[in-house]
Every structure is written in C-alpha cells, then in structure tokens.
PDB file of N, CA and C in Angstrom:
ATOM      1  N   UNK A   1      99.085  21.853  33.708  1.00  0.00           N
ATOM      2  CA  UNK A   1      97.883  21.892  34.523  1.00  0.00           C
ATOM      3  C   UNK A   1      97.340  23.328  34.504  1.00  0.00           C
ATOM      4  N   UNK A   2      96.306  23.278  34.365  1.00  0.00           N
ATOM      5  CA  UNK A   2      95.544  24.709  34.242  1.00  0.00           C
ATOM      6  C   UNK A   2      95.396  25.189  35.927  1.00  0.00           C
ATOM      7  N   UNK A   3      95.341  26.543  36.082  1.00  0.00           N
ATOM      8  CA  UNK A   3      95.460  27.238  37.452  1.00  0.00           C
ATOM      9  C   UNK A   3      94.440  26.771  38.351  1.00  0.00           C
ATOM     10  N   UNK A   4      92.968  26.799  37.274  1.00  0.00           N
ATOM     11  CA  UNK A   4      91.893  26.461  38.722  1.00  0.00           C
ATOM     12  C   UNK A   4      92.033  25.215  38.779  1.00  0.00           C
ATOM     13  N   UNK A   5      92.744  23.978  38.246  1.00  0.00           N
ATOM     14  CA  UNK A   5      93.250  23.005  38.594  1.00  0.00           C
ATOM     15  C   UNK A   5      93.907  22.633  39.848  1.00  0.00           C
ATOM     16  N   UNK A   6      95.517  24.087  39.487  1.00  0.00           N
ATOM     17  CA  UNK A   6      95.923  23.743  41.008  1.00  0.00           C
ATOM     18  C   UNK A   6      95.869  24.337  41.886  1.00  0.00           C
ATOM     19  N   UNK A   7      94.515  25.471  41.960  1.00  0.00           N
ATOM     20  CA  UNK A   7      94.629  25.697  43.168  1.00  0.00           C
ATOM     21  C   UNK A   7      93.215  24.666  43.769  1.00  0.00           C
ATOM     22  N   UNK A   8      92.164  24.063  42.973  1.00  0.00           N
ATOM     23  CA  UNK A   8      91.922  23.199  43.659  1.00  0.00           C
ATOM     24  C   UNK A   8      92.284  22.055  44.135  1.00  0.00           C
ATOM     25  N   UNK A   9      93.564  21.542  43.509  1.00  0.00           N
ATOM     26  CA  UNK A   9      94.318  20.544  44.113  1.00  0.00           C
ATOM     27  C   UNK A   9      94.567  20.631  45.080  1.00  0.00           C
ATOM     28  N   UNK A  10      95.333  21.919  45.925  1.00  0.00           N
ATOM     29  CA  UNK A  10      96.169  22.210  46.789  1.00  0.00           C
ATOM     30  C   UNK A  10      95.283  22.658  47.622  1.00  0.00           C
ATOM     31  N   UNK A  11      94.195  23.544  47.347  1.00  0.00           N
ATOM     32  CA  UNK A  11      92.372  23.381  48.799  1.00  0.00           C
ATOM     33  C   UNK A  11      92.524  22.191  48.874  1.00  0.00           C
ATOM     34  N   UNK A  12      92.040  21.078  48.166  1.00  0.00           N
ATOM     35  CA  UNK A  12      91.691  19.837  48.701  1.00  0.00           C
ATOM     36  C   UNK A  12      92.588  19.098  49.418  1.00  0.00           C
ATOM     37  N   UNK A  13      94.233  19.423  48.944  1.00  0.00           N
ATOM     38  CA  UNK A  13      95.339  18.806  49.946  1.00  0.00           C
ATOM     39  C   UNK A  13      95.640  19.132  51.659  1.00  0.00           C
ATOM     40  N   UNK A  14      95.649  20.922  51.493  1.00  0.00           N
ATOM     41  CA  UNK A  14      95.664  21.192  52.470  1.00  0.00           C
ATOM     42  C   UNK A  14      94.670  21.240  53.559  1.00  0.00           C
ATOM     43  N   UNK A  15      93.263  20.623  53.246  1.00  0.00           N
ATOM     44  CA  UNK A  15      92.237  20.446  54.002  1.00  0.00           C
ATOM     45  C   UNK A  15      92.446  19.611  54.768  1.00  0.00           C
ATOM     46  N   UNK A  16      93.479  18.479  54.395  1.00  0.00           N
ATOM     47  CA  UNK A  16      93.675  16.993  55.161  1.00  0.00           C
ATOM     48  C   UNK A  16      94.561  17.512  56.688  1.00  0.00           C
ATOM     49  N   UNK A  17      94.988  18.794  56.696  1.00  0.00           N
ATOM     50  CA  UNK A  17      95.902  18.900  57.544  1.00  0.00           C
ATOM     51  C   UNK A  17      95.437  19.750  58.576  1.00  0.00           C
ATOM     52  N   UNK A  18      95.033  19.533  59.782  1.00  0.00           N
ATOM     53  CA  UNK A  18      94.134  20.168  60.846  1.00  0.00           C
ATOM     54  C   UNK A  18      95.049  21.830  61.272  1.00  0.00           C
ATOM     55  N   UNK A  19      96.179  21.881  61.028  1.00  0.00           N
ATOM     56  CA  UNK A  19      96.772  22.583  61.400  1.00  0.00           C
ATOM     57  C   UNK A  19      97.093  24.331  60.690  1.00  0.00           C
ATOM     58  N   UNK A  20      96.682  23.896  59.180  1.00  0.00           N
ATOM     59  CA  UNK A  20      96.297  24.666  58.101  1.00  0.00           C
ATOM     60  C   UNK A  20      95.257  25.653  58.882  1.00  0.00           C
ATOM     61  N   UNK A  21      94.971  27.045  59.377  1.00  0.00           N
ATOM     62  CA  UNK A  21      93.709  27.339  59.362  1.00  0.00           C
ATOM     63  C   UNK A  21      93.130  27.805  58.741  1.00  0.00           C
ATOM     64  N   UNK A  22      93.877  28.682  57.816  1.00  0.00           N
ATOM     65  CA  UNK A  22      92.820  29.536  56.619  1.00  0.00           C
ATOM     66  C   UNK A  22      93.988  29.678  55.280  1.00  0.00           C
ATOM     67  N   UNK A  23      93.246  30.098  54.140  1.00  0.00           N
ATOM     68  CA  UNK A  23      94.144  29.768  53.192  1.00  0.00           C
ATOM     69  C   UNK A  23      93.275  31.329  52.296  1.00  0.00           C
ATOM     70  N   UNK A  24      94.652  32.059  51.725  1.00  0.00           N
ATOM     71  CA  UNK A  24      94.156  33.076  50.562  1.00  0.00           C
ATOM     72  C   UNK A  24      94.701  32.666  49.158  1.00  0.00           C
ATOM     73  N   UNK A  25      93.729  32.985  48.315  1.00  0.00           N
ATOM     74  CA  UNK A  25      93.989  32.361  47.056  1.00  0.00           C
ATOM     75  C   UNK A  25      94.293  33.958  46.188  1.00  0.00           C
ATOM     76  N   UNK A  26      95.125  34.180  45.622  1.00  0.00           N
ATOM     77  CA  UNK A  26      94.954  35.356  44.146  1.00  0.00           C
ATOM     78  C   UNK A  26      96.250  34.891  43.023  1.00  0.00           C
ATOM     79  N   UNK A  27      94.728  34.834  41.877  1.00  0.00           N
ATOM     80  CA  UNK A  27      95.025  34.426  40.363  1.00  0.00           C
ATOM     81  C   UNK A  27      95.255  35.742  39.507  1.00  0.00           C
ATOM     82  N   UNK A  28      96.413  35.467  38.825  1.00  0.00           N
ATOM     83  CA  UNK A  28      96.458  36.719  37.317  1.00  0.00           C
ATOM     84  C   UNK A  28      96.717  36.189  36.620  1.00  0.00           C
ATOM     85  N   UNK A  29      95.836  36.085  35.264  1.00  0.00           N
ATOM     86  CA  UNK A  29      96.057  35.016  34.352  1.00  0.00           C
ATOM     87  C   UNK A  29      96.538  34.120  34.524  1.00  0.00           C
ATOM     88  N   UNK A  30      97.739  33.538  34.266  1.00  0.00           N
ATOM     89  CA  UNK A  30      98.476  32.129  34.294  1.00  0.00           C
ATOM     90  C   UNK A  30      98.741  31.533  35.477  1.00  0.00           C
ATOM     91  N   UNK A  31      98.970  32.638  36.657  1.00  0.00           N
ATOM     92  CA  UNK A  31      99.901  32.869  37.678  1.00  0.00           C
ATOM     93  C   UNK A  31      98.934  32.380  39.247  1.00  0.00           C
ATOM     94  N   UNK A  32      99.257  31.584  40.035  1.00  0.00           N
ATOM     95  CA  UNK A  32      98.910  31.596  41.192  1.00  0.00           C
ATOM     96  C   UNK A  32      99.378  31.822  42.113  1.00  0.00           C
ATOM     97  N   UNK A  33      99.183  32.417  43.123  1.00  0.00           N
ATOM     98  CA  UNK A  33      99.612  32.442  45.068  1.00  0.00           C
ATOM     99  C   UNK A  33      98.964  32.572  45.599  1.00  0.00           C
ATOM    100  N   UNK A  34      99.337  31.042  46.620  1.00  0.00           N
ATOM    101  CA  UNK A  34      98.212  30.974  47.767  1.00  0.00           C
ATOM    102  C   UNK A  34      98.988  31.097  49.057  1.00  0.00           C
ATOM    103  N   UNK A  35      98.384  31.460  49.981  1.00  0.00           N
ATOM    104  CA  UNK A  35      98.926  31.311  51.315  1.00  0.00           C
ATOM    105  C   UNK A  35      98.529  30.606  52.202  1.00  0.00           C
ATOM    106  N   UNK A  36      98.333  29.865  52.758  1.00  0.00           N
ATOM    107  CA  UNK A  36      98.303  28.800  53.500  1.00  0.00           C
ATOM    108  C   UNK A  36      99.056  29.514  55.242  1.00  0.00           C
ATOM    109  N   UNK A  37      98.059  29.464  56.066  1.00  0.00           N
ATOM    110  CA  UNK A  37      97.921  30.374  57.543  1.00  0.00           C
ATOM    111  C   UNK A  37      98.331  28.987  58.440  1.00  0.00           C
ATOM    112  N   UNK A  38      99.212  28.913  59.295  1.00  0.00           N
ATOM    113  CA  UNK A  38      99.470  28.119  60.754  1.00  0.00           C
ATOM    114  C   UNK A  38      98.937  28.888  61.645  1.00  0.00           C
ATOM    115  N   UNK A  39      99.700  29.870  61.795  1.00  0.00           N
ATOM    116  CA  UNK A  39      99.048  31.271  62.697  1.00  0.00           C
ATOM    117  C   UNK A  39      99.338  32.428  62.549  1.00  0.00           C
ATOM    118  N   UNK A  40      99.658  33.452  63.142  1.00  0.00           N
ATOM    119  CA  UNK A  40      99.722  34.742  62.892  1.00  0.00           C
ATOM    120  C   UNK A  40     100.983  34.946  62.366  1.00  0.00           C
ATOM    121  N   UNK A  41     101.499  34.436  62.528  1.00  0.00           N
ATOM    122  CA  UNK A  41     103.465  34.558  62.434  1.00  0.00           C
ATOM    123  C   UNK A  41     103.989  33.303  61.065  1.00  0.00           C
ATOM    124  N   UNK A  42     103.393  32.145  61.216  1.00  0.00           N
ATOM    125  CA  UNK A  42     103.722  31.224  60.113  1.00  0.00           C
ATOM    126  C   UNK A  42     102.441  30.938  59.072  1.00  0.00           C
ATOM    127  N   UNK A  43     103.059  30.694  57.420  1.00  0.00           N
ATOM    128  CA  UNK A  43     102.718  29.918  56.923  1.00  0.00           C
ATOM    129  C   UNK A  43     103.549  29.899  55.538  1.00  0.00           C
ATOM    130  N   UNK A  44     102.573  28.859  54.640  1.00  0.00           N
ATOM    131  CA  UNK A  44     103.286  28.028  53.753  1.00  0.00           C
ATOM    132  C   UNK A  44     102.783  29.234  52.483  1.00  0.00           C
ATOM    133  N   UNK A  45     103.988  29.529  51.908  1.00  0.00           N
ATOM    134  CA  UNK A  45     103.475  30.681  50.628  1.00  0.00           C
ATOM    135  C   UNK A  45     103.376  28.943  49.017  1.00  0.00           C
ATOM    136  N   UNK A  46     102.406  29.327  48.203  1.00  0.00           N
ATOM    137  CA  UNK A  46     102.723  28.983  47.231  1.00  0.00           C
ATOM    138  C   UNK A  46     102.504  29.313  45.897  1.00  0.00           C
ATOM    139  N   UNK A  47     103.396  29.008  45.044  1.00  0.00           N
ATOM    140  CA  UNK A  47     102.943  29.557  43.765  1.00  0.00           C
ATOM    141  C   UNK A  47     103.302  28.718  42.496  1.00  0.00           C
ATOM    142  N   UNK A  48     102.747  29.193  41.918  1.00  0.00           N
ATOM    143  CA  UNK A  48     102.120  28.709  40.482  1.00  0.00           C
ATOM    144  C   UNK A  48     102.159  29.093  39.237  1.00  0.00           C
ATOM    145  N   UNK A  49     103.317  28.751  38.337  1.00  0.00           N
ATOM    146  CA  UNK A  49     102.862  29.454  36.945  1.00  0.00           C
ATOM    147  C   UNK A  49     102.646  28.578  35.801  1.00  0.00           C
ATOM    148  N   UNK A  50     101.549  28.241  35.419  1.00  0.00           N
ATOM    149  CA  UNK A  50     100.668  27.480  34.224  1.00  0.00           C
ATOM    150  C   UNK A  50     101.895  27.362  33.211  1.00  0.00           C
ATOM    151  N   UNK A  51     102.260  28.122  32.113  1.00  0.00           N
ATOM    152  CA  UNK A  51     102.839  29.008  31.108  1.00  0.00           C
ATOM    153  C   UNK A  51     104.001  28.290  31.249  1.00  0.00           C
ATOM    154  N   UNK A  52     104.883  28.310  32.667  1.00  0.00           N
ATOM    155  CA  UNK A  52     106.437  27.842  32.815  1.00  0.00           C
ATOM    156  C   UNK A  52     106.702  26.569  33.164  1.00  0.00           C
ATOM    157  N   UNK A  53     105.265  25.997  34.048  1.00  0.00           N
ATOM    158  CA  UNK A  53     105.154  24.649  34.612  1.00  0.00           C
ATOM    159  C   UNK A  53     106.069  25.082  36.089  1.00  0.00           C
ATOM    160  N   UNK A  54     106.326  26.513  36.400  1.00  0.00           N
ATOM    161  CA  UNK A  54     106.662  26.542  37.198  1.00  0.00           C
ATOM    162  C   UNK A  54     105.951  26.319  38.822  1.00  0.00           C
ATOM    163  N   UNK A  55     106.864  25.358  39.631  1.00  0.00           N
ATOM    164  CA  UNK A  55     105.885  25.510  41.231  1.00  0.00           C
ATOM    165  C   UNK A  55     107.142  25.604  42.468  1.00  0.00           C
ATOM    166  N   UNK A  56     106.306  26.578  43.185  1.00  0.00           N
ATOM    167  CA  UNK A  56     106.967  26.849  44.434  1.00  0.00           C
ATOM    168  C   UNK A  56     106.317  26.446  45.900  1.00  0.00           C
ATOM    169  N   UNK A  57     106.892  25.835  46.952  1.00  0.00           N
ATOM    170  CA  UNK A  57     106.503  25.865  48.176  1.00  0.00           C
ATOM    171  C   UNK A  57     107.304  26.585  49.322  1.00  0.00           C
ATOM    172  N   UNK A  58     106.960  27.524  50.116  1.00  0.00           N
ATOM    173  CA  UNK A  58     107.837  27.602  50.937  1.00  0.00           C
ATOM    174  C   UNK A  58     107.352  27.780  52.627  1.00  0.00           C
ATOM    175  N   UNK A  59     108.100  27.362  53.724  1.00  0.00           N
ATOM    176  CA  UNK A  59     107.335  27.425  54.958  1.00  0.00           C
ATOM    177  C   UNK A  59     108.116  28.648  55.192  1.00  0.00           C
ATOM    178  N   UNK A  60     107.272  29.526  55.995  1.00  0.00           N
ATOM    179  CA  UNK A  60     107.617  30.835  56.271  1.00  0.00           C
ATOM    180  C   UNK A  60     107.678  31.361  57.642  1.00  0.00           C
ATOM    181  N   UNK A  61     108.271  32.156  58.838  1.00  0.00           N
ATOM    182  CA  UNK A  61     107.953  31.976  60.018  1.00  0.00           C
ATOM    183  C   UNK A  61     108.571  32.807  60.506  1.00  0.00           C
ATOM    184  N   UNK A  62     107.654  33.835  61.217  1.00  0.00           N
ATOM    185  CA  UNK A  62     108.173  35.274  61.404  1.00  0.00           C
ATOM    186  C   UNK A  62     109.389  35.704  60.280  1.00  0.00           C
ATOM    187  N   UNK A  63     108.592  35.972  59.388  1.00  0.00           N
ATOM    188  CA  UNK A  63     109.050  36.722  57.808  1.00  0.00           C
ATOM    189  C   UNK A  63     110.175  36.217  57.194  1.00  0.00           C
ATOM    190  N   UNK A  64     110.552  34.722  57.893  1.00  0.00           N
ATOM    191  CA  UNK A  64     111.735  34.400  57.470  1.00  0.00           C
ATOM    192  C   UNK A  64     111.766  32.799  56.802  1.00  0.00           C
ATOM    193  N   UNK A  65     112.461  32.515  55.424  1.00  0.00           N
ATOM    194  CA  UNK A  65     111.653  31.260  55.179  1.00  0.00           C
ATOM    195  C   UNK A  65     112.826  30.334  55.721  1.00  0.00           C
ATOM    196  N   UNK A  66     112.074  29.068  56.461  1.00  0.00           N
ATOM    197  CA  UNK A  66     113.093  28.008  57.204  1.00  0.00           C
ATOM    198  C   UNK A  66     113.164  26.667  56.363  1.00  0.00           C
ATOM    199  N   UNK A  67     112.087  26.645  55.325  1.00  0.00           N
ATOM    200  CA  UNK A  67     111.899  25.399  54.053  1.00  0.00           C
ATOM    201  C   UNK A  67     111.235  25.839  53.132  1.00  0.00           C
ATOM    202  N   UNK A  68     111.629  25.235  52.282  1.00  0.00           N
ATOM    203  CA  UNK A  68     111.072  25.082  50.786  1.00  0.00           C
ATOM    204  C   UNK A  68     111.505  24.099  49.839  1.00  0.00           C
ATOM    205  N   UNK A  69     110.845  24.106  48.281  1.00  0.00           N
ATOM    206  CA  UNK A  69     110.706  23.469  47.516  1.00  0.00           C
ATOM    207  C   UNK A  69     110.299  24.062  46.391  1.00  0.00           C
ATOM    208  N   UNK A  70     111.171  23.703  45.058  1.00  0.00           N
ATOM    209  CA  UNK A  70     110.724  24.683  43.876  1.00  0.00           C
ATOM    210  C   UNK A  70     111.319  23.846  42.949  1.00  0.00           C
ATOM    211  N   UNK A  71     111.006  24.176  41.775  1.00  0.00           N
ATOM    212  CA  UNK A  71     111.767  23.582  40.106  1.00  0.00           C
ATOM    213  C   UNK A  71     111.861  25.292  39.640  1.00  0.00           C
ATOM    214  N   UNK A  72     112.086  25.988  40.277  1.00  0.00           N
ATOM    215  CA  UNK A  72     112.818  27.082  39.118  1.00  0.00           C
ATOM    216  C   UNK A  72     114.029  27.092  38.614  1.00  0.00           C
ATOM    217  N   UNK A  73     114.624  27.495  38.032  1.00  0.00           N
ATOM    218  CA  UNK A  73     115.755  27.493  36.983  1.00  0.00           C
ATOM    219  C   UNK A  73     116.425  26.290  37.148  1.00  0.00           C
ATOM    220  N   UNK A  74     117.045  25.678  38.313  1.00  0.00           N
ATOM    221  CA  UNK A  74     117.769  24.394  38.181  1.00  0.00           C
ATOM    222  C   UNK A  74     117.172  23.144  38.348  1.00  0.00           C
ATOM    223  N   UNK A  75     115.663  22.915  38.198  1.00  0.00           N
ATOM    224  CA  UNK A  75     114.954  22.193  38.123  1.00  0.00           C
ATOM    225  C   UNK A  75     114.756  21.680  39.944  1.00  0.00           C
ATOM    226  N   UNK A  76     113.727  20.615  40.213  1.00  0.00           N
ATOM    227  CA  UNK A  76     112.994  20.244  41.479  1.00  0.00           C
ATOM    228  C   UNK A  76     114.312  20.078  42.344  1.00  0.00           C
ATOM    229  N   UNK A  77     114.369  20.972  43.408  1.00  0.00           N
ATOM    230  CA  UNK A  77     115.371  21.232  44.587  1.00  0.00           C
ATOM    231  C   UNK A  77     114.623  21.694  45.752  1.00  0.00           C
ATOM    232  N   UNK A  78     115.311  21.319  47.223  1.00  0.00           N
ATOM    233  CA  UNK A  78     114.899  21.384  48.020  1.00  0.00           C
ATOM    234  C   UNK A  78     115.815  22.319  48.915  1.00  0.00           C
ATOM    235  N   UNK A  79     115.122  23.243  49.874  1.00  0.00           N
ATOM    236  CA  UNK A  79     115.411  23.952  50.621  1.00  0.00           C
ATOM    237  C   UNK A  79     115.212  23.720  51.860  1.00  0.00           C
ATOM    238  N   UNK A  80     115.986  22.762  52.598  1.00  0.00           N
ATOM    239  CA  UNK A  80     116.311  22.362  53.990  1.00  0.00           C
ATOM    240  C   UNK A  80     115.735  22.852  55.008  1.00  0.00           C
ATOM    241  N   UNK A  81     115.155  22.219  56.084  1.00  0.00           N
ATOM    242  CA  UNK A  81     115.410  22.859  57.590  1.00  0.00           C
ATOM    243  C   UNK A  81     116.804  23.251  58.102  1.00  0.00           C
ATOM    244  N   UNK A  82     116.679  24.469  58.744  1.00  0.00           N
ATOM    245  CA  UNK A  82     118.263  25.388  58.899  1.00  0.00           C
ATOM    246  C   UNK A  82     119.251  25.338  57.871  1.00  0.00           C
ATOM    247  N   UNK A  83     118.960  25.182  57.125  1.00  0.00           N
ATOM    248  CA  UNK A  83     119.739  25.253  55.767  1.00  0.00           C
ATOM    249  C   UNK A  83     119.235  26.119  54.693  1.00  0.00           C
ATOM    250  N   UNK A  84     117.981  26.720  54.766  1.00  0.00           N
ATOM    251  CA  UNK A  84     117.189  26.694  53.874  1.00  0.00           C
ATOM    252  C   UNK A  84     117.633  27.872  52.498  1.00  0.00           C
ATOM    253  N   UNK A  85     119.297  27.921  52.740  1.00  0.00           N
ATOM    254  CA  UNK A  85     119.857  28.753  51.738  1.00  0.00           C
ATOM    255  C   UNK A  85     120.500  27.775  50.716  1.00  0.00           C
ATOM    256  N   UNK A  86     120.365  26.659  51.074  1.00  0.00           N
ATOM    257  CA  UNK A  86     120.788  25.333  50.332  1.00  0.00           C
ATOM    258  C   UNK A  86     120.406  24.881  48.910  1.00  0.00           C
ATOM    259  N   UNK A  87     120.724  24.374  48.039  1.00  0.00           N
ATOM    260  CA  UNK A  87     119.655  23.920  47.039  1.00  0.00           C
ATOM    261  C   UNK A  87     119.913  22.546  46.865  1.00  0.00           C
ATOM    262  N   UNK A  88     119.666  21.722  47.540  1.00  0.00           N
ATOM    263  CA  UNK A  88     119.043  20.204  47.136  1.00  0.00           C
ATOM    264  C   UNK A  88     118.287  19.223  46.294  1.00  0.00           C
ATOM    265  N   UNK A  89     119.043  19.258  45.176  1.00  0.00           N
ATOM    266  CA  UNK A  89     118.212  18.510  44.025  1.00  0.00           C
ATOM    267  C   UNK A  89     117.208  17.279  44.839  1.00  0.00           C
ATOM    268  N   UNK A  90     116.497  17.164  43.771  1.00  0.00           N
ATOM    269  CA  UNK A  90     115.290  16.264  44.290  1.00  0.00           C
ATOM    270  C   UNK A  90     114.584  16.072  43.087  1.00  0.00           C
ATOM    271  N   UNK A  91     113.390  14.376  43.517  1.00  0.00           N
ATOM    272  CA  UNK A  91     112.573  14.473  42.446  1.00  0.00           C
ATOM    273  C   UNK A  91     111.757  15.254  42.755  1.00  0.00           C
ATOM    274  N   UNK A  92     110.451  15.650  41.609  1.00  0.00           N
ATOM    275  CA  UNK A  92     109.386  15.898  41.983  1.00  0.00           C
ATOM    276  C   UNK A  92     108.850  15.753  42.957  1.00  0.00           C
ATOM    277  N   UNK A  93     108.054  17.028  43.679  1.00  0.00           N
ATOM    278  CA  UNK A  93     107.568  16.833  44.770  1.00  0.00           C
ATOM    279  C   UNK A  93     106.297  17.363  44.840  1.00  0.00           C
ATOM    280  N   UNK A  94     104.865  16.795  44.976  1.00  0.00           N
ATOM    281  CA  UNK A  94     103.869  17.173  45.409  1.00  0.00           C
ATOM    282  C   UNK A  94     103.424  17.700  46.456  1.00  0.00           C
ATOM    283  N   UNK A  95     102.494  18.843  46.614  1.00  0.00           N
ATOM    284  CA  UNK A  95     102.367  19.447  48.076  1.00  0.00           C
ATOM    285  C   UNK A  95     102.083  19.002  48.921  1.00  0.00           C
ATOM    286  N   UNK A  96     101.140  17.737  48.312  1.00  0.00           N
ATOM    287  CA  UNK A  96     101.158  16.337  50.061  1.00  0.00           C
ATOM    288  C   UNK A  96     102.074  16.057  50.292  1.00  0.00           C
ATOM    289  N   UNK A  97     102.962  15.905  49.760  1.00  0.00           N
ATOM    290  CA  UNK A  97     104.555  15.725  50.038  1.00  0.00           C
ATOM    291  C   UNK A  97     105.057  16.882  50.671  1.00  0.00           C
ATOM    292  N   UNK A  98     105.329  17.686  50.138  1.00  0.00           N
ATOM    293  CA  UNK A  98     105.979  18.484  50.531  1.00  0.00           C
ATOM    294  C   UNK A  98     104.957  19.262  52.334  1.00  0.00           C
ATOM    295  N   UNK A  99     103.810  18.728  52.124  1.00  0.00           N
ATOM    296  CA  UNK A  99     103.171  19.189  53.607  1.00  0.00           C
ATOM    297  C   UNK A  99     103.394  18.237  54.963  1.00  0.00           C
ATOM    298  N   UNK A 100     103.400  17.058  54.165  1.00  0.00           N
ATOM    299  CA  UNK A 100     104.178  15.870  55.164  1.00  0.00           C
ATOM    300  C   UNK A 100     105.677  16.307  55.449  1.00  0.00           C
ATOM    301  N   UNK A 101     106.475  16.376  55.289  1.00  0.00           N
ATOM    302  CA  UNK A 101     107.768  16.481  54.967  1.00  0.00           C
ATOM    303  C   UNK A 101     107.530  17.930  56.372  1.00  0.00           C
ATOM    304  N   UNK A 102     107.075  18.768  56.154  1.00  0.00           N
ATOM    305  CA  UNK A 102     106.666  19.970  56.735  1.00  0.00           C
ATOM    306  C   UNK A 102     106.534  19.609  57.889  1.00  0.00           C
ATOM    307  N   UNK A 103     105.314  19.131  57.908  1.00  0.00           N
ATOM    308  CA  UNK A 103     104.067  18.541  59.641  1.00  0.00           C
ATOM    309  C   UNK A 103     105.950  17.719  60.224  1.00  0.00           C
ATOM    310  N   UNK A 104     105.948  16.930  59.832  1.00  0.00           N
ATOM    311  CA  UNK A 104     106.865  15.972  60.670  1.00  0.00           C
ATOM    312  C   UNK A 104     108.253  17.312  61.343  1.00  0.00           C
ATOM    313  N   UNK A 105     108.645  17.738  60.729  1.00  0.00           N
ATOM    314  CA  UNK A 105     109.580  18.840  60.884  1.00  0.00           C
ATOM    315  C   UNK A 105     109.322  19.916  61.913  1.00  0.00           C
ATOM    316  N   UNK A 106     107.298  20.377  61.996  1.00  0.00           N
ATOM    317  CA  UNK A 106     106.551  20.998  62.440  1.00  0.00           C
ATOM    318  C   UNK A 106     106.474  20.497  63.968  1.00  0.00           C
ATOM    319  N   UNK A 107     106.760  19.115  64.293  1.00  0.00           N
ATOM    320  CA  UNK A 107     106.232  18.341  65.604  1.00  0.00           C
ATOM    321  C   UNK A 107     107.494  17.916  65.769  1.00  0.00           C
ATOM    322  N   UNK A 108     108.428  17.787  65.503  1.00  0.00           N
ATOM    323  CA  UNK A 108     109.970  18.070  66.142  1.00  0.00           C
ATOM    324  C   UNK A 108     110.430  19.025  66.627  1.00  0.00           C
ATOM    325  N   UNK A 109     109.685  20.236  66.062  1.00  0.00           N
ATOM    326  CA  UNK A 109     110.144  21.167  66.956  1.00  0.00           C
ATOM    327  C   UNK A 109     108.751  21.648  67.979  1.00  0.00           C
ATOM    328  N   UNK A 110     108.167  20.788  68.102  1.00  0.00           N
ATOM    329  CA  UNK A 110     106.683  21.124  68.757  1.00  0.00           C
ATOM    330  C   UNK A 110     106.003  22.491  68.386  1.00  0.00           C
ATOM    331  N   UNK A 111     105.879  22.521  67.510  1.00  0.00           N
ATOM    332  CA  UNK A 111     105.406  23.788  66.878  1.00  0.00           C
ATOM    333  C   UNK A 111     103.997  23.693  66.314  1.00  0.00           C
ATOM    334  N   UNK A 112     103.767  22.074  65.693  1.00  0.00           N
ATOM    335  CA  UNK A 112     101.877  21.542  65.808  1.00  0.00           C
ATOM    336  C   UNK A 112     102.489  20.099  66.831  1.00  0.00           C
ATOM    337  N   UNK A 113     100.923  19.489  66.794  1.00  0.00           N
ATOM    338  CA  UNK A 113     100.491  18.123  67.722  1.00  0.00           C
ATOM    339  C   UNK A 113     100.333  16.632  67.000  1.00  0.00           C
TER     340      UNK A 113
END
C-alpha cells in the first residue's frame, strides 16, 4: 500500500471514533507517523513503512505505552493491556480493529463514554 494510501485510510478510520480529537500526520519518503490525540496525556502513535510492509499501533498514556500491535520482526503480535511487554501472536489486524479492541478497553477503565 502506498503511504498517502494509509494515511488516508487511517483519517477516515479514526474519524468514526468521537473520542479521537486531533490527529498529526509526518511523511519521509516511504515512512509514516501519525499521532492520534485522546487528550493531553494519551494517544495512539502509528506507523508505517511502505518498503517493509511494516505497521505499528500503539496506545500511549502519560509517556508510557499500555497496548499495542505490530508485525515487526516476528510477524502480527499483540501487546496486551498490563502486559504490554508481552508479545502475542495474532492475525492481522486493522486499525478499526485494533481502535475497537482499544475504545472497549478505554470504557472499562472509564477513561472514554
């Protein structure tokens, strides 16, 4: 997938989610990271490399990451709530996925509505 591909994928995904408020995008050649804002203290970092087919998600929260999701080196694995030093094979995971997976996790700990 080409970059302005996914980062318009991932605008148009994360629009569905009221809780998202602002999002920064920066491209270098192949390479994407976006950030994705909850509030001042949390959000979702992601990135992108065209070239490797590499993709990363991670939820972030006061500078510390509590989930994620990636295919780097040992292919699509997941990084747990309170675990998130874990690596959990998995299939493929899309960022609607992986933002659902999030939100639900997000309202267990009442953290969105």
């Amino acid at each position: 997938m080409e970059t302005e591909e996914f980062i318009r994928k991932v605008l148009s995904v994360s629009s569905k989610f009221a809780w998202i408020k602002r999002s920064e995008v920066s491209k270098v050649k192949d390479r994407v990271r976006m950030r994705l804002w909850l509030d001042k203290l949390s959000f979702i970092d992601v990135y992108y490399n065209a070239e490797k087919a590499i993709t990363s998600y991670a939820y972030i929260e006061s500078g510390k990451r509590l989930f994620g999701a990636n295919n780097m080196r040992i292919g699509w694995h997941l990084h747990p709530f309170q675990r998130a030093e874990e690596h959990v094979p998995i299939q493929q995971l899309s960022m609607e996925e992986f933002l659902r997976i999030l939100e639900e996790e997000l309202k267990k700990r009442n953290k969105i509505k």
